[in-house]
PDB file of N, CA and C in Angstrom:
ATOM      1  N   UNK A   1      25.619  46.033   6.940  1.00  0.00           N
ATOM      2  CA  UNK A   1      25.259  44.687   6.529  1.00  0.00           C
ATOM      3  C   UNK A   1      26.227  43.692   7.148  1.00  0.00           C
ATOM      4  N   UNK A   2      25.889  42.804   7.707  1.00  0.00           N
ATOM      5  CA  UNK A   2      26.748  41.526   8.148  1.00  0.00           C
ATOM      6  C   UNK A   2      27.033  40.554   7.302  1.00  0.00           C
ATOM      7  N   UNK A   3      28.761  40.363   7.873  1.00  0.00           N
ATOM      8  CA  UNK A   3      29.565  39.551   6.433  1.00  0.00           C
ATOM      9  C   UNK A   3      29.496  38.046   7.407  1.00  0.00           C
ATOM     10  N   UNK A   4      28.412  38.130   8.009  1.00  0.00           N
ATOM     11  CA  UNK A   4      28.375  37.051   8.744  1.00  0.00           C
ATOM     12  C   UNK A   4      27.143  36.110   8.989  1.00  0.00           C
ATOM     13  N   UNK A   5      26.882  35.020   9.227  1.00  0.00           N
ATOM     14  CA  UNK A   5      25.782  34.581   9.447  1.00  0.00           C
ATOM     15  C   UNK A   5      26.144  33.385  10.704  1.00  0.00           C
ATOM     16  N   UNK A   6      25.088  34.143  12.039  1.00  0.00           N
ATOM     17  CA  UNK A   6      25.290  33.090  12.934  1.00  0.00           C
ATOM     18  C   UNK A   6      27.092  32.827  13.300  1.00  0.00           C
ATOM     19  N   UNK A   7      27.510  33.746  13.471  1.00  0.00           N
ATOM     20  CA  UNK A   7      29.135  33.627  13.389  1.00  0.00           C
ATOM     21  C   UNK A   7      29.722  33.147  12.537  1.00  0.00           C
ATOM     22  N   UNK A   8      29.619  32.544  11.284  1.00  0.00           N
ATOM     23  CA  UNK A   8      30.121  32.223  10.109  1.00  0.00           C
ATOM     24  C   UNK A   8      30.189  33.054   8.846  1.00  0.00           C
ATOM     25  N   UNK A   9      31.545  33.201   9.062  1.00  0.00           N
ATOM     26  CA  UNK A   9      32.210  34.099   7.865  1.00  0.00           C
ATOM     27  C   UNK A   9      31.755  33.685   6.568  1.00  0.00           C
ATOM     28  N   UNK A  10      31.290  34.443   5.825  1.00  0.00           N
ATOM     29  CA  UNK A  10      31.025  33.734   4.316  1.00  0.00           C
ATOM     30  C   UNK A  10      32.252  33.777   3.703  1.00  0.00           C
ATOM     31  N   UNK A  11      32.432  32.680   2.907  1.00  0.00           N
ATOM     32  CA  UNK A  11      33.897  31.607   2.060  1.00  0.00           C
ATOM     33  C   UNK A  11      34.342  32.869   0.465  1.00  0.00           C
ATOM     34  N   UNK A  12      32.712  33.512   0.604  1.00  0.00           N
ATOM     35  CA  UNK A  12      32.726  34.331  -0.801  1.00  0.00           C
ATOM     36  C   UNK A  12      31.668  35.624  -0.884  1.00  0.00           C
ATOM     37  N   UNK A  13      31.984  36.565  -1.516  1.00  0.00           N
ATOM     38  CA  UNK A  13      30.932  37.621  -1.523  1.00  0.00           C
ATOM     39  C   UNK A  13      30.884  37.880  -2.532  1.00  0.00           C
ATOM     40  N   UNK A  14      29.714  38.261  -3.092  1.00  0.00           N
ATOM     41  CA  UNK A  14      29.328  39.020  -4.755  1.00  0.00           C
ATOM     42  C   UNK A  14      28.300  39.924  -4.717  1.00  0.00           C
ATOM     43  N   UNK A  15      29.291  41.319  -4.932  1.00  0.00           N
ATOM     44  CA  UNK A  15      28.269  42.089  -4.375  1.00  0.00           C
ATOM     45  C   UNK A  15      27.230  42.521  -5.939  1.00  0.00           C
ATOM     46  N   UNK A  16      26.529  42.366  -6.142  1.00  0.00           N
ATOM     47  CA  UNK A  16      24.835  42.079  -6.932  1.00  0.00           C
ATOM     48  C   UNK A  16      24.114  43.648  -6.677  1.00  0.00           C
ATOM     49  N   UNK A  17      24.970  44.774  -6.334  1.00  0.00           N
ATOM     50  CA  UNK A  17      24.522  46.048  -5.725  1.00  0.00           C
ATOM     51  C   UNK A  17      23.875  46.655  -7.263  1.00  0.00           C
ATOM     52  N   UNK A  18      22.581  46.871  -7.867  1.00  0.00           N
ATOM     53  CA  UNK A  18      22.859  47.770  -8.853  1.00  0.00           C
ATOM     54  C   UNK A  18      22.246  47.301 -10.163  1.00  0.00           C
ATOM     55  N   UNK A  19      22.203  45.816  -9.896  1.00  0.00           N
ATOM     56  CA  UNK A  19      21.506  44.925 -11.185  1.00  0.00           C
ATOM     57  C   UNK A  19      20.827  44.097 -11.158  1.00  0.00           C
ATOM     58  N   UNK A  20      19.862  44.048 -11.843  1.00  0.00           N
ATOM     59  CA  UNK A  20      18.358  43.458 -12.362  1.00  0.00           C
ATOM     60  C   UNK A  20      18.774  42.190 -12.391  1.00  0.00           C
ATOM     61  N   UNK A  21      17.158  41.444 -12.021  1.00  0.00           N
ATOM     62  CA  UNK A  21      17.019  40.319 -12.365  1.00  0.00           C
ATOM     63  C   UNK A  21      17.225  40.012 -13.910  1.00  0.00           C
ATOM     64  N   UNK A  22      18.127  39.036 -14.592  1.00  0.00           N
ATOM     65  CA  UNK A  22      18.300  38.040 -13.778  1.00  0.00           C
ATOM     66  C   UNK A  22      20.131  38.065 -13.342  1.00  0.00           C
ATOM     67  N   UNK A  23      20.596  38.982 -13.769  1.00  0.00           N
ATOM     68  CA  UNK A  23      22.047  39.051 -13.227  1.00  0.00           C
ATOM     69  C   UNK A  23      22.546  38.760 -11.731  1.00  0.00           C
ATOM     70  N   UNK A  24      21.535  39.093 -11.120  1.00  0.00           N
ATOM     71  CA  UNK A  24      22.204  38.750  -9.314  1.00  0.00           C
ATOM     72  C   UNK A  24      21.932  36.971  -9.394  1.00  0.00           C
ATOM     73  N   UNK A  25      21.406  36.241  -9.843  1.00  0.00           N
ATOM     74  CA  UNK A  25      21.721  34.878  -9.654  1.00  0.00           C
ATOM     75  C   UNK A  25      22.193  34.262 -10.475  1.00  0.00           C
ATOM     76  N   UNK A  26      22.651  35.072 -11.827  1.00  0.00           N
ATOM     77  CA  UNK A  26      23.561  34.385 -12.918  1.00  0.00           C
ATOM     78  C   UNK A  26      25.120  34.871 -12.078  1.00  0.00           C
ATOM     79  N   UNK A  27      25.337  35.642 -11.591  1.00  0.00           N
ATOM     80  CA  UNK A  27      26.906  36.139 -11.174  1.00  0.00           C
ATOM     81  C   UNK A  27      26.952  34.969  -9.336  1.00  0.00           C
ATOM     82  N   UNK A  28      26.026  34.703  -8.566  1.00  0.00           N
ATOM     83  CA  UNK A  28      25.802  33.960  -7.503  1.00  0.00           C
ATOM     84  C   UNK A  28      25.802  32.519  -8.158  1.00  0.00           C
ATOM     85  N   UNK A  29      25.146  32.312  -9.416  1.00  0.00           N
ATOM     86  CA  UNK A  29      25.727  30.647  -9.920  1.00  0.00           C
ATOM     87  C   UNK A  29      27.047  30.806 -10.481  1.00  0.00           C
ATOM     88  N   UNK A  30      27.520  32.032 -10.628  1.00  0.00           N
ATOM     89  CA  UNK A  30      29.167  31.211 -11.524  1.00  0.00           C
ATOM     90  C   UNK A  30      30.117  31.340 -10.045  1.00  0.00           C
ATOM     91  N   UNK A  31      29.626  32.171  -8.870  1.00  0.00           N
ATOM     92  CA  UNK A  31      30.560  32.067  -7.797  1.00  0.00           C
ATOM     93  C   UNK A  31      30.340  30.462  -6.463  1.00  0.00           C
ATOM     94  N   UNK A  32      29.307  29.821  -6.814  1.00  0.00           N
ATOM     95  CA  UNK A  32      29.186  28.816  -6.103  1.00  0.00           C
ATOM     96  C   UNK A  32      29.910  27.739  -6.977  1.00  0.00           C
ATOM     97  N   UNK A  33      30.163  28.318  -8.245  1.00  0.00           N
ATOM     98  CA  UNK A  33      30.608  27.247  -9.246  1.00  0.00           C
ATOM     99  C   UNK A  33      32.057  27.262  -8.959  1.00  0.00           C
ATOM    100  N   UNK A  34      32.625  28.068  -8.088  1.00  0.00           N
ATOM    101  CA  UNK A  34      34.042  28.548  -7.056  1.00  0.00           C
ATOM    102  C   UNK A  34      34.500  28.000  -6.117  1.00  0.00           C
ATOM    103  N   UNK A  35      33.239  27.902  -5.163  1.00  0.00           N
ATOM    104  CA  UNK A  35      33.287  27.496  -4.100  1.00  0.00           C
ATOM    105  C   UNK A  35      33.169  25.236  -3.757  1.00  0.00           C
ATOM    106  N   UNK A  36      33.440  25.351  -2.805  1.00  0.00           N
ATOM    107  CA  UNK A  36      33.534  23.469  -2.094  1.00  0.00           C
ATOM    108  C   UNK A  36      32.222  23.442  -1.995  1.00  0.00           C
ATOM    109  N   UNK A  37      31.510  22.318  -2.045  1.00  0.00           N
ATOM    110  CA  UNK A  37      30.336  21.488  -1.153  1.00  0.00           C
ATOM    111  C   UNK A  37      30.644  22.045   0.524  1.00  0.00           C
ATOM    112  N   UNK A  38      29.606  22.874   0.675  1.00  0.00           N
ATOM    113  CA  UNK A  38      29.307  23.572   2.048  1.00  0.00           C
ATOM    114  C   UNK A  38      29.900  24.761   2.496  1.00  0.00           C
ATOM    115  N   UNK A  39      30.675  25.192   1.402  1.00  0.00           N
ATOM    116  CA  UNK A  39      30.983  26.497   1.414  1.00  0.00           C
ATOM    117  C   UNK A  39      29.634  27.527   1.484  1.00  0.00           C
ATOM    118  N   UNK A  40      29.978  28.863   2.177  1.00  0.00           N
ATOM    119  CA  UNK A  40      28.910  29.807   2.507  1.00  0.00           C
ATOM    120  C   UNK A  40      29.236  30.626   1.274  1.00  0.00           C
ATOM    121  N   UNK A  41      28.203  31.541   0.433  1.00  0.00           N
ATOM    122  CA  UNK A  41      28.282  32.364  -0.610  1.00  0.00           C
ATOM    123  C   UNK A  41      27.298  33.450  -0.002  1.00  0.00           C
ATOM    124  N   UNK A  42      27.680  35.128   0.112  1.00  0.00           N
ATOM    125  CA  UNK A  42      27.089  35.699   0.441  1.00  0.00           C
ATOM    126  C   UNK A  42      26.802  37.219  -0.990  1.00  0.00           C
ATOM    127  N   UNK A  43      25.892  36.928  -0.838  1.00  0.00           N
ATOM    128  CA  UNK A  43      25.215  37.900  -1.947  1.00  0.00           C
ATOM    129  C   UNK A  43      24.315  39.338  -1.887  1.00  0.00           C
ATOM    130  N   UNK A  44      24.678  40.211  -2.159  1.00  0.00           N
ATOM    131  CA  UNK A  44      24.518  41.591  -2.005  1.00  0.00           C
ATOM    132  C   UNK A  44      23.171  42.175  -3.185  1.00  0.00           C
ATOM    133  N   UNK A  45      22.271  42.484  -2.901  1.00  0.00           N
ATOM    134  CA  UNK A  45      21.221  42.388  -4.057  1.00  0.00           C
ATOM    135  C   UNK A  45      20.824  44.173  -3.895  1.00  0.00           C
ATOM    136  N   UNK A  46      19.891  44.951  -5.014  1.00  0.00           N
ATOM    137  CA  UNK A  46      19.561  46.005  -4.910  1.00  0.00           C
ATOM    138  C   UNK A  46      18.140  45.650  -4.953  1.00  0.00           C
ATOM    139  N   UNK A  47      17.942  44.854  -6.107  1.00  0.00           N
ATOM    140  CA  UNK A  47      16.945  44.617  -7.077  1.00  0.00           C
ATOM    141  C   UNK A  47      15.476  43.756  -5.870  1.00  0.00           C
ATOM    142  N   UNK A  48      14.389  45.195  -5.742  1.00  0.00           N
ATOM    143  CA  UNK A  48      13.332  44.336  -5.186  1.00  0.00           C
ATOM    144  C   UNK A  48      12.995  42.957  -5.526  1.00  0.00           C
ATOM    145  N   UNK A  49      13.059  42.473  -6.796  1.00  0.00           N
ATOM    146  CA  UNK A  49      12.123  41.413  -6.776  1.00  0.00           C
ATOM    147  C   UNK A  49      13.511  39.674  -5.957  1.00  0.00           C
ATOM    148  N   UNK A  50      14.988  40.289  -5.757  1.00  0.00           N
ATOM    149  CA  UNK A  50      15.797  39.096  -5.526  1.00  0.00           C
ATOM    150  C   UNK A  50      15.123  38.030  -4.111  1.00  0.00           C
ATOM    151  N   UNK A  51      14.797  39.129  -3.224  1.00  0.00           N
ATOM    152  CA  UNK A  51      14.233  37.977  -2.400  1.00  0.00           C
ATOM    153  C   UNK A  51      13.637  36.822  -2.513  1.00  0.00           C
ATOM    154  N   UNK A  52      12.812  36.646  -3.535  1.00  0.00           N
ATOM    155  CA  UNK A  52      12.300  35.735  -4.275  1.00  0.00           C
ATOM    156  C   UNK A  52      12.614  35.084  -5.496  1.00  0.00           C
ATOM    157  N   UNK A  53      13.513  36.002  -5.839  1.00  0.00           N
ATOM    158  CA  UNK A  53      14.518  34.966  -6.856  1.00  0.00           C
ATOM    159  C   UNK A  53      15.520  34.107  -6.309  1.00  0.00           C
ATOM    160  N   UNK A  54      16.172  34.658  -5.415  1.00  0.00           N
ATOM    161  CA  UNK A  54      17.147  33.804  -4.466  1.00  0.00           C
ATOM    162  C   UNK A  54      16.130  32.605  -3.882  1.00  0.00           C
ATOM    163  N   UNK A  55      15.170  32.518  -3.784  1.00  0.00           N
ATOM    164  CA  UNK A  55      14.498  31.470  -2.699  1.00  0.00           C
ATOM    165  C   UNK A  55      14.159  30.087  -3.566  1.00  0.00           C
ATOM    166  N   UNK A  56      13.503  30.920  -4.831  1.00  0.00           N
ATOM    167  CA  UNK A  56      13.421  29.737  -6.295  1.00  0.00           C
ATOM    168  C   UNK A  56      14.169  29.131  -6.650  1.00  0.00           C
ATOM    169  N   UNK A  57      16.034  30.478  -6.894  1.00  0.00           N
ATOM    170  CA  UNK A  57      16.741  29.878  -7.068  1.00  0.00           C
ATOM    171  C   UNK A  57      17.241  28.780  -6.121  1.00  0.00           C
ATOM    172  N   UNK A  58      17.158  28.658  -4.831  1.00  0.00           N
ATOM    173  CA  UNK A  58      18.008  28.003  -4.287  1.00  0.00           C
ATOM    174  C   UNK A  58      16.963  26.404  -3.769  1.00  0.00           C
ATOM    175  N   UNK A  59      15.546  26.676  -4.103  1.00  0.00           N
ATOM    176  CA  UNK A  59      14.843  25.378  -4.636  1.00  0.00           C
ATOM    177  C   UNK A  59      15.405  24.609  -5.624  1.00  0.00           C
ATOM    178  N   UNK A  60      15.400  25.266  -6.880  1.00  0.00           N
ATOM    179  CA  UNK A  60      15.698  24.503  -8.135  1.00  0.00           C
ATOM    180  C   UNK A  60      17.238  23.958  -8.364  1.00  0.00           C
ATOM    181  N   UNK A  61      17.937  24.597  -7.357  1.00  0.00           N
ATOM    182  CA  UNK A  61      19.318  24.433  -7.688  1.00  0.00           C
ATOM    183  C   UNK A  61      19.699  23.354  -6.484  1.00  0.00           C
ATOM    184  N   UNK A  62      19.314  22.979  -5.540  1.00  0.00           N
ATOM    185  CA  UNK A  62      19.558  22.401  -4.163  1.00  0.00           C
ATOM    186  C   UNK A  62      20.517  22.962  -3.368  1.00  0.00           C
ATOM    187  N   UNK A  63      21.071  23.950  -4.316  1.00  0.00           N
ATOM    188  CA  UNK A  63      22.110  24.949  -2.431  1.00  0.00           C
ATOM    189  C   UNK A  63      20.788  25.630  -1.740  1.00  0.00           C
ATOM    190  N   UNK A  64      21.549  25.626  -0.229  1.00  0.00           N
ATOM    191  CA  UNK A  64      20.581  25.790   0.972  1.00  0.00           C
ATOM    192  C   UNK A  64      21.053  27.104   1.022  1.00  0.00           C
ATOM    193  N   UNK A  65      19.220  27.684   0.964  1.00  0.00           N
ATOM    194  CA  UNK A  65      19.372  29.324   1.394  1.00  0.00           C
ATOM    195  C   UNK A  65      18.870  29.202   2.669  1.00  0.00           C
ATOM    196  N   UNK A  66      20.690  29.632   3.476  1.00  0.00           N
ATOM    197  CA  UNK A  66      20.673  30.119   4.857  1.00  0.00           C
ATOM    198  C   UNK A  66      20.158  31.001   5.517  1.00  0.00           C
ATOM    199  N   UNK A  67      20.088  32.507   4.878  1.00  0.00           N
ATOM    200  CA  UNK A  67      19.443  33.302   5.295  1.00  0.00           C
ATOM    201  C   UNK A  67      19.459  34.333   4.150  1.00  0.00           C
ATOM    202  N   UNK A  68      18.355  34.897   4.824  1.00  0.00           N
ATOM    203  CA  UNK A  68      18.246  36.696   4.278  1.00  0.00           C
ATOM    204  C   UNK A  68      18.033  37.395   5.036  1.00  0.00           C
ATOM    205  N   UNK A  69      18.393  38.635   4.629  1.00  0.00           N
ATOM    206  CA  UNK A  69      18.205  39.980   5.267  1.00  0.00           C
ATOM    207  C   UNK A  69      17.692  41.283   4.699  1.00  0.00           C
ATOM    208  N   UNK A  70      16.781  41.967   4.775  1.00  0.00           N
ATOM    209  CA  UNK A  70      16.663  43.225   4.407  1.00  0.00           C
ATOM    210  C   UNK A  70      16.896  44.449   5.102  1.00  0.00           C
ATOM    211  N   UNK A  71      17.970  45.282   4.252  1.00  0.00           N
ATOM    212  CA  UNK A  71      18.263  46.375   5.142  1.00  0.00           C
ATOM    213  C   UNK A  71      17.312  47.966   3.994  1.00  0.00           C
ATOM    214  N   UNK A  72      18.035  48.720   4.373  1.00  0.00           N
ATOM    215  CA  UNK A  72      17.218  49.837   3.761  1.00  0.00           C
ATOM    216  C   UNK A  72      17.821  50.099   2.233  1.00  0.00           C
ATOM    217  N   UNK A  73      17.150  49.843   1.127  1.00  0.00           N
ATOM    218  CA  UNK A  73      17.422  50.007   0.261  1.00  0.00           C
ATOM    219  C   UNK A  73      18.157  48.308  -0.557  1.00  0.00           C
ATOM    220  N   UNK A  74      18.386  47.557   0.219  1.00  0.00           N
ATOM    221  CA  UNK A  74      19.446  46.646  -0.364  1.00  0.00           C
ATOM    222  C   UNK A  74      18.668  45.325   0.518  1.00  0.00           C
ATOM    223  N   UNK A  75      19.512  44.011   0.174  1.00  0.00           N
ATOM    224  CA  UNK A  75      19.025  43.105   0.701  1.00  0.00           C
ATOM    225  C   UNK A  75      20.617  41.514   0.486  1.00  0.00           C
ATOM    226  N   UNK A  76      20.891  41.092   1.802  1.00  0.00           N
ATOM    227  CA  UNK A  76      21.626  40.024   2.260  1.00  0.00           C
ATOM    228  C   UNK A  76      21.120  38.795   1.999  1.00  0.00           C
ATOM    229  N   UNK A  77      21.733  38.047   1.115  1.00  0.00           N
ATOM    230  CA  UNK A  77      21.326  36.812   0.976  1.00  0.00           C
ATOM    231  C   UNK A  77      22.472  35.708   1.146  1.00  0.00           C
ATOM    232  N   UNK A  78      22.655  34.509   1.892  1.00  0.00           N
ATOM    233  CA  UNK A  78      23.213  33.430   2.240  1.00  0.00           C
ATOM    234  C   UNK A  78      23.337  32.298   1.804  1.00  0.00           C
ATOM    235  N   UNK A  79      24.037  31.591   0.740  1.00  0.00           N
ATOM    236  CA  UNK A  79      23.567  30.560   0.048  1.00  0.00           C
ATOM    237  C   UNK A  79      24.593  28.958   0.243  1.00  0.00           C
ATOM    238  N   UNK A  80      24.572  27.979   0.821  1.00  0.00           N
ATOM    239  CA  UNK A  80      25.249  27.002   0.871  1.00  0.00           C
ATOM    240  C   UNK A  80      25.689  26.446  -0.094  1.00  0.00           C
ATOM    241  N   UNK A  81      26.488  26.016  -0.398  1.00  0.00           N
ATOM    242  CA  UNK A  81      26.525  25.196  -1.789  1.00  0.00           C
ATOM    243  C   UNK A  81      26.634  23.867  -1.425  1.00  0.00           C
ATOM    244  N   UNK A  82      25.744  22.891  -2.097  1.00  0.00           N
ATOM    245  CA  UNK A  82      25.120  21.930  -1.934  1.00  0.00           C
ATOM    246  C   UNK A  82      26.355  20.829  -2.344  1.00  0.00           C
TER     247      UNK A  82
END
């Protein structure tokens, strides 16, 4: 998995390996709650349904989801903080 996006190191990681919705974006809101305005937050998910929780979440919340990734079994998510 890449701790990177587009050559940019993420500022923070939480790895989300292992637990259900809705824990991977309650533990990703208290770590952006960490981070500066434009800091990168990179998030480690197990849980099929996060791809689409990360995307809602990051509608309703206004941090910019940079990217995702799916690898085998797991899934990379990128989140700006707004």
């Amino acid at each position: 998995m890449s701790d990177t996006l587009g050559g940019l190191a993420a500022d923070l990681e939480v790895d989300a390996s292992g637990l259900k919705c809705p824990l991977p974006i309650l533990r990703a809101k208290k770590a952006l709650a960490q981070l500066h305005s434009g800091q990168l937050l990179k998030v480690i998910t197990t849980d099929t349904h996060a791809l689409r929780d990360f995307q809602a979440f990051a509608k309703q919340t206004g941090n910019v989801l940079e990217g995702q990734f799916e690898t085998e079994g797991s899934a990379v998510h990128f989140l700006r903080r707004r």
